[in-house]
Protein backbone atom coordinates (compact mmCIF):
# COMPACT_ATOMS: atom_id res chain seq x y z
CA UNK A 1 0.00 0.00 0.00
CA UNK A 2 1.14 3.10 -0.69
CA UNK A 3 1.31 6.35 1.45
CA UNK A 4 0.29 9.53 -0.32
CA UNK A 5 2.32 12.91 1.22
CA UNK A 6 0.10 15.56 1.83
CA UNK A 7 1.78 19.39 1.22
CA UNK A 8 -0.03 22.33 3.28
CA UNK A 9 -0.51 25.43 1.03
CA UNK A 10 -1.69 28.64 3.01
CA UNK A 11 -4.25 31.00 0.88
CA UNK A 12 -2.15 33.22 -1.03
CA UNK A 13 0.67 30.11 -2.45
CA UNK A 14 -2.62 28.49 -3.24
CA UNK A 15 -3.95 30.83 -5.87
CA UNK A 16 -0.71 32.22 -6.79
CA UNK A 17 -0.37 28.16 -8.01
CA UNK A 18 -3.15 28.82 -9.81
CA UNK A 19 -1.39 31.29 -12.19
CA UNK A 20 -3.20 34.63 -10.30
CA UNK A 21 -0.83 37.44 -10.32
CA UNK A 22 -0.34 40.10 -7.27
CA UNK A 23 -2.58 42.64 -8.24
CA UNK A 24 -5.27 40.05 -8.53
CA UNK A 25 -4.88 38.44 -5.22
CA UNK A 26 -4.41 41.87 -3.82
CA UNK A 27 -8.13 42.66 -5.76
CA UNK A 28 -9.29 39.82 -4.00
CA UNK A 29 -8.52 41.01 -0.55
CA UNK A 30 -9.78 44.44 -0.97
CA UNK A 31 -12.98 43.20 -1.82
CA UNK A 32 -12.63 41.30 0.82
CA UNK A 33 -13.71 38.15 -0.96
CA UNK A 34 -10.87 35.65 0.60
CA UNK A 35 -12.38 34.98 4.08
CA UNK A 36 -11.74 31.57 5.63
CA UNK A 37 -13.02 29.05 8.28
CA UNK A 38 -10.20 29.30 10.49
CA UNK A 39 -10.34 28.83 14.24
CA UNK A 40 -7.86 31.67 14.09
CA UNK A 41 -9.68 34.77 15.97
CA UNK A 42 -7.81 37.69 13.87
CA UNK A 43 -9.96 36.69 10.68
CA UNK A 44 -13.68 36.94 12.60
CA UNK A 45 -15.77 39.19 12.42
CA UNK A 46 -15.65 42.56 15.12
CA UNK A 47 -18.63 41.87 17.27
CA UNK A 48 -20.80 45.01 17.59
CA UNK A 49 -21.19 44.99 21.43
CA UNK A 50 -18.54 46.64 23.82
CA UNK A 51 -17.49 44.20 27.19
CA UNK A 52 -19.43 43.94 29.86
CA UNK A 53 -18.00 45.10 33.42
CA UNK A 54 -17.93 41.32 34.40
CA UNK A 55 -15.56 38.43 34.13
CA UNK A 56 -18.09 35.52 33.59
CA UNK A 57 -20.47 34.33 36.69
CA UNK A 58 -21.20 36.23 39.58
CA UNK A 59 -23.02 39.54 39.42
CA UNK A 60 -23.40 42.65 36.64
CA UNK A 61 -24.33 45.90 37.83
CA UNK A 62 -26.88 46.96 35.26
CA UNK A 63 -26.14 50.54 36.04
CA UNK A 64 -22.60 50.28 34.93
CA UNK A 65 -22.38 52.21 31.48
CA UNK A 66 -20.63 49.15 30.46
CA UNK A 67 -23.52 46.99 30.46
CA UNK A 68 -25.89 49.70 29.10
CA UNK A 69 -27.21 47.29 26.34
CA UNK A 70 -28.74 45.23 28.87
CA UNK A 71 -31.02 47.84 29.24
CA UNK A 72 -33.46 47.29 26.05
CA UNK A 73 -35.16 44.43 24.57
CA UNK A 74 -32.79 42.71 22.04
CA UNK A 75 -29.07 44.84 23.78
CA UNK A 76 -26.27 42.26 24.41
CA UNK A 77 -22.71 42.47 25.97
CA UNK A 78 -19.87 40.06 26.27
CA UNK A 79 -19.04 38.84 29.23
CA UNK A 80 -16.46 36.76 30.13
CA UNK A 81 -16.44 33.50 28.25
CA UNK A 82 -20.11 34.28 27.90
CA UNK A 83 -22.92 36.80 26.05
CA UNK A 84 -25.58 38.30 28.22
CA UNK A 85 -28.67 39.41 26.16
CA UNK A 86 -31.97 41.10 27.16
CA UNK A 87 -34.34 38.26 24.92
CA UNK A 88 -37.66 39.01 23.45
CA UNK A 89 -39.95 39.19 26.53
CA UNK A 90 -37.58 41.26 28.51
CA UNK A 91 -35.95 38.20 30.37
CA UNK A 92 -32.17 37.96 30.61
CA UNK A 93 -29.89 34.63 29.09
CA UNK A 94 -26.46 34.23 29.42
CA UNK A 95 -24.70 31.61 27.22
CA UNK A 96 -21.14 30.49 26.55
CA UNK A 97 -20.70 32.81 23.72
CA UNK A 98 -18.13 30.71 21.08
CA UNK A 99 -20.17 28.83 18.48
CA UNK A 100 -19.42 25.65 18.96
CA UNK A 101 -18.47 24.71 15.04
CA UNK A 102 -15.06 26.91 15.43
CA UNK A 103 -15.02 29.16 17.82
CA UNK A 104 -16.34 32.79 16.66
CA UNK A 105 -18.54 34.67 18.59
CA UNK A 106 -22.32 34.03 18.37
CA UNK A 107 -24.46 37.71 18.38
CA UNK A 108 -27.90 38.02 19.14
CA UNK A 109 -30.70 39.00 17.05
CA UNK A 110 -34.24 40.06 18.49
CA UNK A 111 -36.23 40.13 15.39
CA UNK A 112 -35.76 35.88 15.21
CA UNK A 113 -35.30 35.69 18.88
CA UNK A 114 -31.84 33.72 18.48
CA UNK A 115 -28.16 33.79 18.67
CA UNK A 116 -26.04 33.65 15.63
CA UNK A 117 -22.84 32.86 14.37
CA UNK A 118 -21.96 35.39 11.66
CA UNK A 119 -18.75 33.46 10.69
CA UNK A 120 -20.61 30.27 8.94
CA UNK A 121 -24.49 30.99 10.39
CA UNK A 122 -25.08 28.18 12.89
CA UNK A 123 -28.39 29.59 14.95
CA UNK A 124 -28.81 28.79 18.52
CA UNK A 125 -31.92 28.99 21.03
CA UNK A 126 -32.30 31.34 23.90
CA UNK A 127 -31.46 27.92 25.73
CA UNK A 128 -28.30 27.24 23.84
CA UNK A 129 -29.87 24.24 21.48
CA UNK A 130 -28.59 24.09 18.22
CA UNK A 131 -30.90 25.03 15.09
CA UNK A 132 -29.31 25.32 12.11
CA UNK A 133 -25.62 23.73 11.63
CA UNK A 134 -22.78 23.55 10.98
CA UNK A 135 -22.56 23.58 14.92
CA UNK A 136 -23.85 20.24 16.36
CA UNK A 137 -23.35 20.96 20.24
CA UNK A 138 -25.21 23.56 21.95
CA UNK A 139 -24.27 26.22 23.92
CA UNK A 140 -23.71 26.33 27.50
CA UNK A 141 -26.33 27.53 29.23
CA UNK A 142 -26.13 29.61 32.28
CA UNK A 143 -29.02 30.62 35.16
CA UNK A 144 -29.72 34.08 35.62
CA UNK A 145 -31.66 35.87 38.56
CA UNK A 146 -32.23 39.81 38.35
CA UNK A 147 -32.34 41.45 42.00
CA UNK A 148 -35.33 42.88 43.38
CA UNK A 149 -34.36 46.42 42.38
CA UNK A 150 -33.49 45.73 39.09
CA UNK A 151 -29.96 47.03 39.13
CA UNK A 152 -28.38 43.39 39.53
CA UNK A 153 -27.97 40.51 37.60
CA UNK A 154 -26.61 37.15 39.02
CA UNK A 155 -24.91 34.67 37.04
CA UNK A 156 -24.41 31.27 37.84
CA UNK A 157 -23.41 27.78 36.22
């Protein structure tokens, strides 16, 4: 039987193998056409939310400017190893917040009530279940209590 070597050829010595010159390649990027599925963080998407003012579980101080989105109906933040979003109905859900197909960080979206991934568009439930692939394994989900005054949301596994 014989073994077969397998070469690794990165993006660019790809289609330059293909006979493309510089200034097409370089076409290519600007249009920003050559986007990959790589578990490499530097080619996803920027995710529209700024941090939240946590670190994961415990407790977010809704009052903090840094959790502001958490204020309306559909206004997420990133927290952690997790995204905190205000779901249709006004009730909070945190969720690990890396698909889990490669990585990229899922966003939520109000108007279909679900988290997304923008980098190959696996949807999630508010619960974490997976509903459209490529991701097979759902999302962690986490509990969430809001205090009594409003101004406090704890965070546990």
């Amino acid at each position: 039987m014989e073994t077969q070597k397998t070469e690794q050829l990165n993006r660019g010595e790809f289609l330059r193998s293909l006979g493309m010159s510089s200034a097409a390649l370089m076409a290519f990027y600007c249009m920003g056409t050559l986007t990959s599925c790589s578990k490499d963080s530097s080619s996803d998407p920027t995710p529209t939310p700024t941090p939240g003012t946590g670190t994961g579980t415990g407790t977010l101080d809704l009052t903090a400017s840094g959790n502001s989105a958490l204020k309306t109906e559909g206004g997420y933040i990133y927290n952690g190893s997790m995204i905190v979003a205000r779901v249709k109905g006004g009730s909070y859900v945190a969720l690990s917040r890396a698909c889990t197909h490669q990585g990229t960080n899922v966003q939520y979206r109000l108007t279909q009530n679900d988290f997304y991934c923008p980098n190959h568009g696996s949807e999630f439930s508010p619960t974490g279940a997976v509903e459209v692939g490529p991701a097979g394994t759902p999302l962690t989900l986490y509990k969430t209590a809001l205090s009594s005054d409003g101004n406090t949301l704890t965070i546990t596994t």
